[in-house]
Protein backbone atom coordinates (compact mmCIF):
# COMPACT_ATOMS: atom_id res chain seq x y z
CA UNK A 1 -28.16 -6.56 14.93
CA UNK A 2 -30.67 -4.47 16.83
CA UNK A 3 -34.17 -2.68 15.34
CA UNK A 4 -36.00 0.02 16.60
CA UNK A 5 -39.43 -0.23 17.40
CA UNK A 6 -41.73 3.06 19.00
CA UNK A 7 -43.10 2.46 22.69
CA UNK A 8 -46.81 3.11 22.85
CA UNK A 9 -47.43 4.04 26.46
CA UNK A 10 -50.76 2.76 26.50
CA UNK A 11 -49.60 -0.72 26.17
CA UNK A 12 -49.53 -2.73 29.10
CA UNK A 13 -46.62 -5.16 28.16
CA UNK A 14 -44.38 -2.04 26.42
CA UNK A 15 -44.98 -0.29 30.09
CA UNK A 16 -44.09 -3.47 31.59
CA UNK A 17 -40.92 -4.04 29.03
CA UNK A 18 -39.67 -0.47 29.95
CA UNK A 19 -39.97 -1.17 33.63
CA UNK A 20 -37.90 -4.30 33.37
CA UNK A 21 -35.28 -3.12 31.20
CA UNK A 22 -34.65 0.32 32.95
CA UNK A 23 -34.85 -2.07 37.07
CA UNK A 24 -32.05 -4.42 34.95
CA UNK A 25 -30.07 -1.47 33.80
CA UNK A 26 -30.16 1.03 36.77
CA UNK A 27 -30.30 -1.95 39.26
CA UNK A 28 -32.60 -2.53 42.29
CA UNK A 29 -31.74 0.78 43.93
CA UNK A 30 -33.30 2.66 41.01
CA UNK A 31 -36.46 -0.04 40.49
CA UNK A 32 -39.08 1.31 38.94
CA UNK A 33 -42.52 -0.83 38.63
CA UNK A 34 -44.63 -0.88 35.86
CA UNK A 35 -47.26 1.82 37.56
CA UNK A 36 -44.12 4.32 37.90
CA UNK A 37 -43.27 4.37 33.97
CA UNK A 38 -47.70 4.65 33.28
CA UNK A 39 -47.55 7.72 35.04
CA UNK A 40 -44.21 8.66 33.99
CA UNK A 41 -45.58 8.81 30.30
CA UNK A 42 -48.91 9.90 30.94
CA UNK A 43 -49.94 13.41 28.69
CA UNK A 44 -49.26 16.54 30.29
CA UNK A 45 -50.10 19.72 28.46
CA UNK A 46 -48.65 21.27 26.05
CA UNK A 47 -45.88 18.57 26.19
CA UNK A 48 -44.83 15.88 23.48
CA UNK A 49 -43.34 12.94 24.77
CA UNK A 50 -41.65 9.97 22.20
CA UNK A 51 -40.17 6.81 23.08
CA UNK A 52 -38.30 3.69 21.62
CA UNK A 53 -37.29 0.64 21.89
CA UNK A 54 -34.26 -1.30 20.98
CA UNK A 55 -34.85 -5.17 20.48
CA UNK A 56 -32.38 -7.91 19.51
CA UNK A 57 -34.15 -10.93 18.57
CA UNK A 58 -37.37 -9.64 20.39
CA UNK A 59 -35.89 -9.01 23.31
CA UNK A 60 -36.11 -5.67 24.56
CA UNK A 61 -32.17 -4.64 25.00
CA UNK A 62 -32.94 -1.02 25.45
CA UNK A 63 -34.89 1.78 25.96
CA UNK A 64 -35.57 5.93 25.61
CA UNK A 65 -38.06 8.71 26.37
CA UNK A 66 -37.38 12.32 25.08
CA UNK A 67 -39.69 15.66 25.36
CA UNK A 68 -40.11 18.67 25.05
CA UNK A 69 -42.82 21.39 26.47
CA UNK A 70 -44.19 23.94 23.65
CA UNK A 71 -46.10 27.15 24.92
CA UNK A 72 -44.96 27.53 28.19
CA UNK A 73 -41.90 29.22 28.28
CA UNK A 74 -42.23 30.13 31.78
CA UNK A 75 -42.09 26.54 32.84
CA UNK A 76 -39.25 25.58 30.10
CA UNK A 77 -37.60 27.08 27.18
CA UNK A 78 -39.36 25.84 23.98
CA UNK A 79 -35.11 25.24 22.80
CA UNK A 80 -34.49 22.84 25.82
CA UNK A 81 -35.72 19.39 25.85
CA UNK A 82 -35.30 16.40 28.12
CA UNK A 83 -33.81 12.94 27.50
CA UNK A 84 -36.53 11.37 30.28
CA UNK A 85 -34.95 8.01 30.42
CA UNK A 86 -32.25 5.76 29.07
CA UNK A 87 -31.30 2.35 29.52
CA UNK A 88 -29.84 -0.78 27.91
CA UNK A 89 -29.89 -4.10 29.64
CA UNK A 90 -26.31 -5.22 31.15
CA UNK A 91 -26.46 -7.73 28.51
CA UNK A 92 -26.35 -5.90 25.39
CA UNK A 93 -24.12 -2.94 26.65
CA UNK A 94 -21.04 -1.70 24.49
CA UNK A 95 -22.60 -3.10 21.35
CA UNK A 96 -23.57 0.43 19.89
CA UNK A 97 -27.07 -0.02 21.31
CA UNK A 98 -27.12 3.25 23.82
CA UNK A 99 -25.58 5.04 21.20
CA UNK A 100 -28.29 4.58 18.44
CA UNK A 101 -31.08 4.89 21.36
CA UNK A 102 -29.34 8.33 22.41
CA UNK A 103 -28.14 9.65 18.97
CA UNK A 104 -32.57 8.61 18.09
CA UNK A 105 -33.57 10.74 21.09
CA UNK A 106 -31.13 13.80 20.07
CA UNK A 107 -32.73 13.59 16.43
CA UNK A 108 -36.41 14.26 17.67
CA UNK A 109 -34.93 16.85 19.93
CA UNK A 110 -33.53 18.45 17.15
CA UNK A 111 -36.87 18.20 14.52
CA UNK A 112 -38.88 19.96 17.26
CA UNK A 113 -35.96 22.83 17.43
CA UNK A 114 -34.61 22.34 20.44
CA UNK A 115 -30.90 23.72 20.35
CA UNK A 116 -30.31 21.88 23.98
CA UNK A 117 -31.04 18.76 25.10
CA UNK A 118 -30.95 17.53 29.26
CA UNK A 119 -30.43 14.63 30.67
CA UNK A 120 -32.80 13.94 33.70
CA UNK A 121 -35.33 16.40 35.21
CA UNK A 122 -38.49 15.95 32.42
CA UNK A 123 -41.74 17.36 33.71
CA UNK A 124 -42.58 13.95 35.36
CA UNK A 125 -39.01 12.74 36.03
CA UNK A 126 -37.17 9.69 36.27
CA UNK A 127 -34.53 11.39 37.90
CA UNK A 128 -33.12 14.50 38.33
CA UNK A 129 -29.83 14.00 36.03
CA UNK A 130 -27.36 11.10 35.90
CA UNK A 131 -26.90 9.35 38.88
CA UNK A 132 -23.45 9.75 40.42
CA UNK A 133 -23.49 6.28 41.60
CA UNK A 134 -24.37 4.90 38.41
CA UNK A 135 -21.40 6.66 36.46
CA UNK A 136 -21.76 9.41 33.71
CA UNK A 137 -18.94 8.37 31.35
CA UNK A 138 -20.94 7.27 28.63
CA UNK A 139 -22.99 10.25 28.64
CA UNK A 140 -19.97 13.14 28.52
CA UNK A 141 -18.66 10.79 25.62
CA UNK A 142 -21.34 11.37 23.69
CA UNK A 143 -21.05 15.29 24.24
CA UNK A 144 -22.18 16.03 27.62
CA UNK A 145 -21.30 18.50 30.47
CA UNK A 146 -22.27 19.61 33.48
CA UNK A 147 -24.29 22.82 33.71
CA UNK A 148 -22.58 25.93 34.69
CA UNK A 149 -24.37 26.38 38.15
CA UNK A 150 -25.73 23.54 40.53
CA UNK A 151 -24.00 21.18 38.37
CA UNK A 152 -24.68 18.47 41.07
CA UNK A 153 -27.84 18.06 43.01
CA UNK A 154 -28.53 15.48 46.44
CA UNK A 155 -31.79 13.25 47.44
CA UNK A 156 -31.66 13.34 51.49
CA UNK A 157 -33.19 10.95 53.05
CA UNK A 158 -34.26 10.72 57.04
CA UNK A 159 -36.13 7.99 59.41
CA UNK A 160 -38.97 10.55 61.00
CA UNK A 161 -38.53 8.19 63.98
CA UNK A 162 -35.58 9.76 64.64
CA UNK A 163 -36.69 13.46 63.69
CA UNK A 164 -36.25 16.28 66.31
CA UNK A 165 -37.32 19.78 65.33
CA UNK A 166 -34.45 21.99 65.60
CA UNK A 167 -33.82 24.06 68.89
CA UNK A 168 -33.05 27.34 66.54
CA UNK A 169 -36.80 27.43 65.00
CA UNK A 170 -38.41 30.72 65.43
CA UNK A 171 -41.79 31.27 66.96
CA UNK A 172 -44.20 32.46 64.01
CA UNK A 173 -47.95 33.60 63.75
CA UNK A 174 -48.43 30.99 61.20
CA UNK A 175 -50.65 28.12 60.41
CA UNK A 176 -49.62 25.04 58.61
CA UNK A 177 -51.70 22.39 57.19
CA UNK A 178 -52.96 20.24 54.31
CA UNK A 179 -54.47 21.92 51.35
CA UNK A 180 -57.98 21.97 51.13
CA UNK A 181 -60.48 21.98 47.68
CA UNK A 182 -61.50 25.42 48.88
CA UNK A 183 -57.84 26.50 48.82
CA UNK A 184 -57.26 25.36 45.26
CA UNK A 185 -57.98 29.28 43.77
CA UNK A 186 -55.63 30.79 46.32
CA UNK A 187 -52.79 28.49 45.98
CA UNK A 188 -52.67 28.62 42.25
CA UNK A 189 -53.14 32.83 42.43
CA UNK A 190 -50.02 32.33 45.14
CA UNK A 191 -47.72 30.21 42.88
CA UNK A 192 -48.61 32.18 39.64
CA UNK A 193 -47.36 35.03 41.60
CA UNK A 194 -44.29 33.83 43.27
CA UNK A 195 -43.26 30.79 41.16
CA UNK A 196 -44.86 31.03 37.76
CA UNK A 197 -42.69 28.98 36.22
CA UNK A 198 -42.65 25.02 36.64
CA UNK A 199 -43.97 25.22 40.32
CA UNK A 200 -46.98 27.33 39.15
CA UNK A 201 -47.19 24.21 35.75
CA UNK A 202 -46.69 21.44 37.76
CA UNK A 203 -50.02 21.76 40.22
CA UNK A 204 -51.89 23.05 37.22
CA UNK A 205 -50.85 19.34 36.01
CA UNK A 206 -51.72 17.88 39.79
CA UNK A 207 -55.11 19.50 38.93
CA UNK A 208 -55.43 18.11 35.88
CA UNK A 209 -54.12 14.46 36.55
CA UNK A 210 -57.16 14.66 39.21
CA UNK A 211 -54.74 13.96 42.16
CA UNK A 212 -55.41 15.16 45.78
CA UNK A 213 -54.91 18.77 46.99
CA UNK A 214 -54.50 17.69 49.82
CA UNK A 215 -51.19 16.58 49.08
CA UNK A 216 -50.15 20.33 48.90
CA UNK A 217 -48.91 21.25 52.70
CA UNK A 218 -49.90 25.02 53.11
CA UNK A 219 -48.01 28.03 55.35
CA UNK A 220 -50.45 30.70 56.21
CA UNK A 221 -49.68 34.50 57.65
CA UNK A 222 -52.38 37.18 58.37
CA UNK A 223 -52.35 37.77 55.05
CA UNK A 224 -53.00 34.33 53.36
CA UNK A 225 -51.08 31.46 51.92
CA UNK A 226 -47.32 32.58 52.12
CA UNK A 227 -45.28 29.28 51.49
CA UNK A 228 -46.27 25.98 50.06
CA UNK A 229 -44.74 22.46 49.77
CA UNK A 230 -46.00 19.24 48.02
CA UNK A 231 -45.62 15.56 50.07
CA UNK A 232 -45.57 11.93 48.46
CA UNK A 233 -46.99 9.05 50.29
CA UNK A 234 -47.06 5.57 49.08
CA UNK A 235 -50.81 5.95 48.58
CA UNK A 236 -50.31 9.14 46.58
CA UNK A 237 -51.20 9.85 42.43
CA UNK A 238 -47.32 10.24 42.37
CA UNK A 239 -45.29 7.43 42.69
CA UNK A 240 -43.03 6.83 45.99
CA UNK A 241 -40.78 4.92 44.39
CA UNK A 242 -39.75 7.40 42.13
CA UNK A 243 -38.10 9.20 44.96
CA UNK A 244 -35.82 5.85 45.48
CA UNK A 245 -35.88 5.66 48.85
CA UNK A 246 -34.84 2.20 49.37
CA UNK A 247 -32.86 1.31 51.66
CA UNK A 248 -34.59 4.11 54.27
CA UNK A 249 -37.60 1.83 55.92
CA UNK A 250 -40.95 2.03 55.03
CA UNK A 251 -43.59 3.29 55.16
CA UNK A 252 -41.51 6.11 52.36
CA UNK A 253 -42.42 9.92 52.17
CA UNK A 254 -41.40 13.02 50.28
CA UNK A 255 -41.29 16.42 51.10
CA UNK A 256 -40.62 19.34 49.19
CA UNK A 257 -39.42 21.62 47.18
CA UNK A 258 -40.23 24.09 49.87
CA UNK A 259 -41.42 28.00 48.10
CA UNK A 260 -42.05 30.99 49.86
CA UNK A 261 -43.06 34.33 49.20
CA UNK A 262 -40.24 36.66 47.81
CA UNK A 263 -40.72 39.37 50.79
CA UNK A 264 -40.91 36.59 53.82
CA UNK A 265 -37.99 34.87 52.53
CA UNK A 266 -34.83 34.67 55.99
CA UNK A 267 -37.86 35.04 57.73
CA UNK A 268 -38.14 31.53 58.90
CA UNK A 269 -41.78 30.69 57.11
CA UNK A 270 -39.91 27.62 55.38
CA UNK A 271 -37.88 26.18 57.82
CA UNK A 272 -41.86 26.26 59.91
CA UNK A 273 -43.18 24.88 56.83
CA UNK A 274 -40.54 22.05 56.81
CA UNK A 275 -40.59 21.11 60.12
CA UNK A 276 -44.59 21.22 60.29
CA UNK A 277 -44.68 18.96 57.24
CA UNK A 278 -41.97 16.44 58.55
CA UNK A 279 -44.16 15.99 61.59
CA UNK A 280 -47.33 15.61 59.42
CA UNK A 281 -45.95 13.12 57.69
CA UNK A 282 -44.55 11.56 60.55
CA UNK A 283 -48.43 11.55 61.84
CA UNK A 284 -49.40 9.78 58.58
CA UNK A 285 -47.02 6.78 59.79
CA UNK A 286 -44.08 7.45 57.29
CA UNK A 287 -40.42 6.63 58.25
CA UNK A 288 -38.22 6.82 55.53
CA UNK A 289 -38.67 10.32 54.21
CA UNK A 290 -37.06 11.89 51.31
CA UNK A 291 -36.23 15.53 50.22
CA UNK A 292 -35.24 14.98 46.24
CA UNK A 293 -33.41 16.98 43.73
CA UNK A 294 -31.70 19.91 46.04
CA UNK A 295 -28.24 21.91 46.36
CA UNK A 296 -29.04 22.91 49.78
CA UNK A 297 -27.47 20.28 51.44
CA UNK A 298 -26.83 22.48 54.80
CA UNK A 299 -30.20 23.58 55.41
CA UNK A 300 -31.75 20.29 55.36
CA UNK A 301 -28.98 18.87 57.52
CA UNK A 302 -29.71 21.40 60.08
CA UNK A 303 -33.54 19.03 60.45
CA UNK A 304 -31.18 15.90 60.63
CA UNK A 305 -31.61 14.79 56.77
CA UNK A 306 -28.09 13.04 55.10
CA UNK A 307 -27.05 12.59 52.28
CA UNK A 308 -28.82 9.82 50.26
CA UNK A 309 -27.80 10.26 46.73
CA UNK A 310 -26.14 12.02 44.30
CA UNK A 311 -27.07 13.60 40.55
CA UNK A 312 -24.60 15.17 38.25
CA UNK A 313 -26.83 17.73 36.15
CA UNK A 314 -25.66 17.18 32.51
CA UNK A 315 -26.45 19.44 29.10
CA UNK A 316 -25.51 18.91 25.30
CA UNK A 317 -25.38 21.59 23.07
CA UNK A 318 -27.40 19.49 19.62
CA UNK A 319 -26.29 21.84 16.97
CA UNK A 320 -27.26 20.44 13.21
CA UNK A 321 -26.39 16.95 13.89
């Protein structure tokens, strides 16, 4: 017999429980530390976040995170919520312990009225969906499927040793750099225009978590800020490892997502952007660099990136229960 028992993310040994159980379950490819799953659960606004364990004899066999975002239905419907994380030690798998943890989860979706809920791709995420690697057949027997468009997104990964820039870049009037604290007002005013939904949320949240601006790579025309990008290093609010770059050698970077404005767009401001950041990172000592959760697998190959891994994007519809 299991019990439940709620995870209290400002608990030291509960963060360090979670960590251990989710590194046993996902394996060492998908570690996460103990630092990862504090800032994985820290507040964000307007968000509600719940979590449980499952313990058999006080050992922790199994954990889960849900939430949802209320108010901000740019960023995310309020009917959609997230199943952040899931795991159950190898140990106590196919005793009916997932399915309690998930069917939990699916219940607090529901009492906040959420009509959908996804798996992967929270507002701090864990991952983007199920990894392909780690199989999906226990989720789609509980009632999942993959979204109707860009049901599978790729992490691509890259040594910067080995970067080139590629010979069909155009020549632009552009600057690129690191954001600066004087830039904050015109980089918010540029995603609020262009990207007000969870681009424009999530550096509202960068702001608010206090982390640097200058981790915010800026493209800038003769009219202003035109195309943004945000970068991970390992010394970075955000962590690295979330990006699971392993088994690309450190020192580990991120890059992207890569937004420009609607009327420069096939104008080649983000492939500048990219390659400008790639080599600023590559200045910053970073080898193993990773651009996460994206369907444009071609584009990125075109600056030498492969693929690294694989996400199948998965939805249930919760109904009544």
């Amino acid at each position: 017999m299991f019990k439940f028992s709620l995870l209290n993310p400002n608990d030291s040994p509960d963060l360090a429980s979670a960590a251990h159980v989710w590194t046993r379950a996902c394996g060492d490819a998908f570690a996460l530390s103990q630092r990862a799953w504090a800032y994985n659960t820290r507040p964000c606004l307007g968000a509600k976040q719940v979590g449980q364990f499952a313990r058999v004899d006080d050992q922790i066999a199994g954990v889960v995170l849900a939430s949802i975002l209320q108010n901000d239905p740019r960023a995310a419907s309020p009917d959609s919520g997230w199943i952040d994380a899931f795991a159950v030690a190898p140990e106590f798998q196919t005793r009916g312990i997932g399915r309690a943890l998930l069917e939990w989860a699916e219940a607090w979706l529901r009492a906040q009225g959420c009509t959908t809920a996804r798996l992967g791709g929270g507002l701090r995420p864990f991952a983007p969906g199920a990894a392909a690697e780690l199989g999906a057949d226990f989720f789609r027997a509980h009632g999942y499927h993959p979204r109707n468009e860009n049901a599978e997104t790729w992490d691509l990964g890259l040594d910067l040793r080995d970067y080139v820039s590629p010979s069909a870049l155009r020549a632009l009037d552009v600057t690129v750099r690191p954001a600066r604290e004087s830039d904050a007002d015109a980089l918010h005013a540029f995603l609020a225009r262009e990207f007000p939904g969870r681009w424009r949320y999530e550096f509202e949240q960068h702001r608010r978590d206090g982390a640097r601006i200058s981790d915010y790579m800026l493209l800038e025309s003769e009219r202003g800020i035109d195309a943004c990008c945000i970068v991970t290093l390992e010394d970075s609010q955000r962590p690295i490892e979330r990006f699971y770059p392993s088994p690309l050698p450190h020192p580990w970077g991120q890059a992207g997502s890569i937004g420009v404005s609607a009327d420069r767009r096939s104008a080649g401001y983000g492939s500048a952007l990219l390659d400008a950041t790639l080599k600023h990172l590559r200045e910053r000592g970073v080898r193993g660099c990773i651009i996460d959760w994206t369907h444009l697998v071609t584009y990125y190959e075109r600056f030498g990136f492969k693929r690294h891994r694989s996400y199948q994007m998965l939805l249930k519809e919760l109904g009544d229960g």
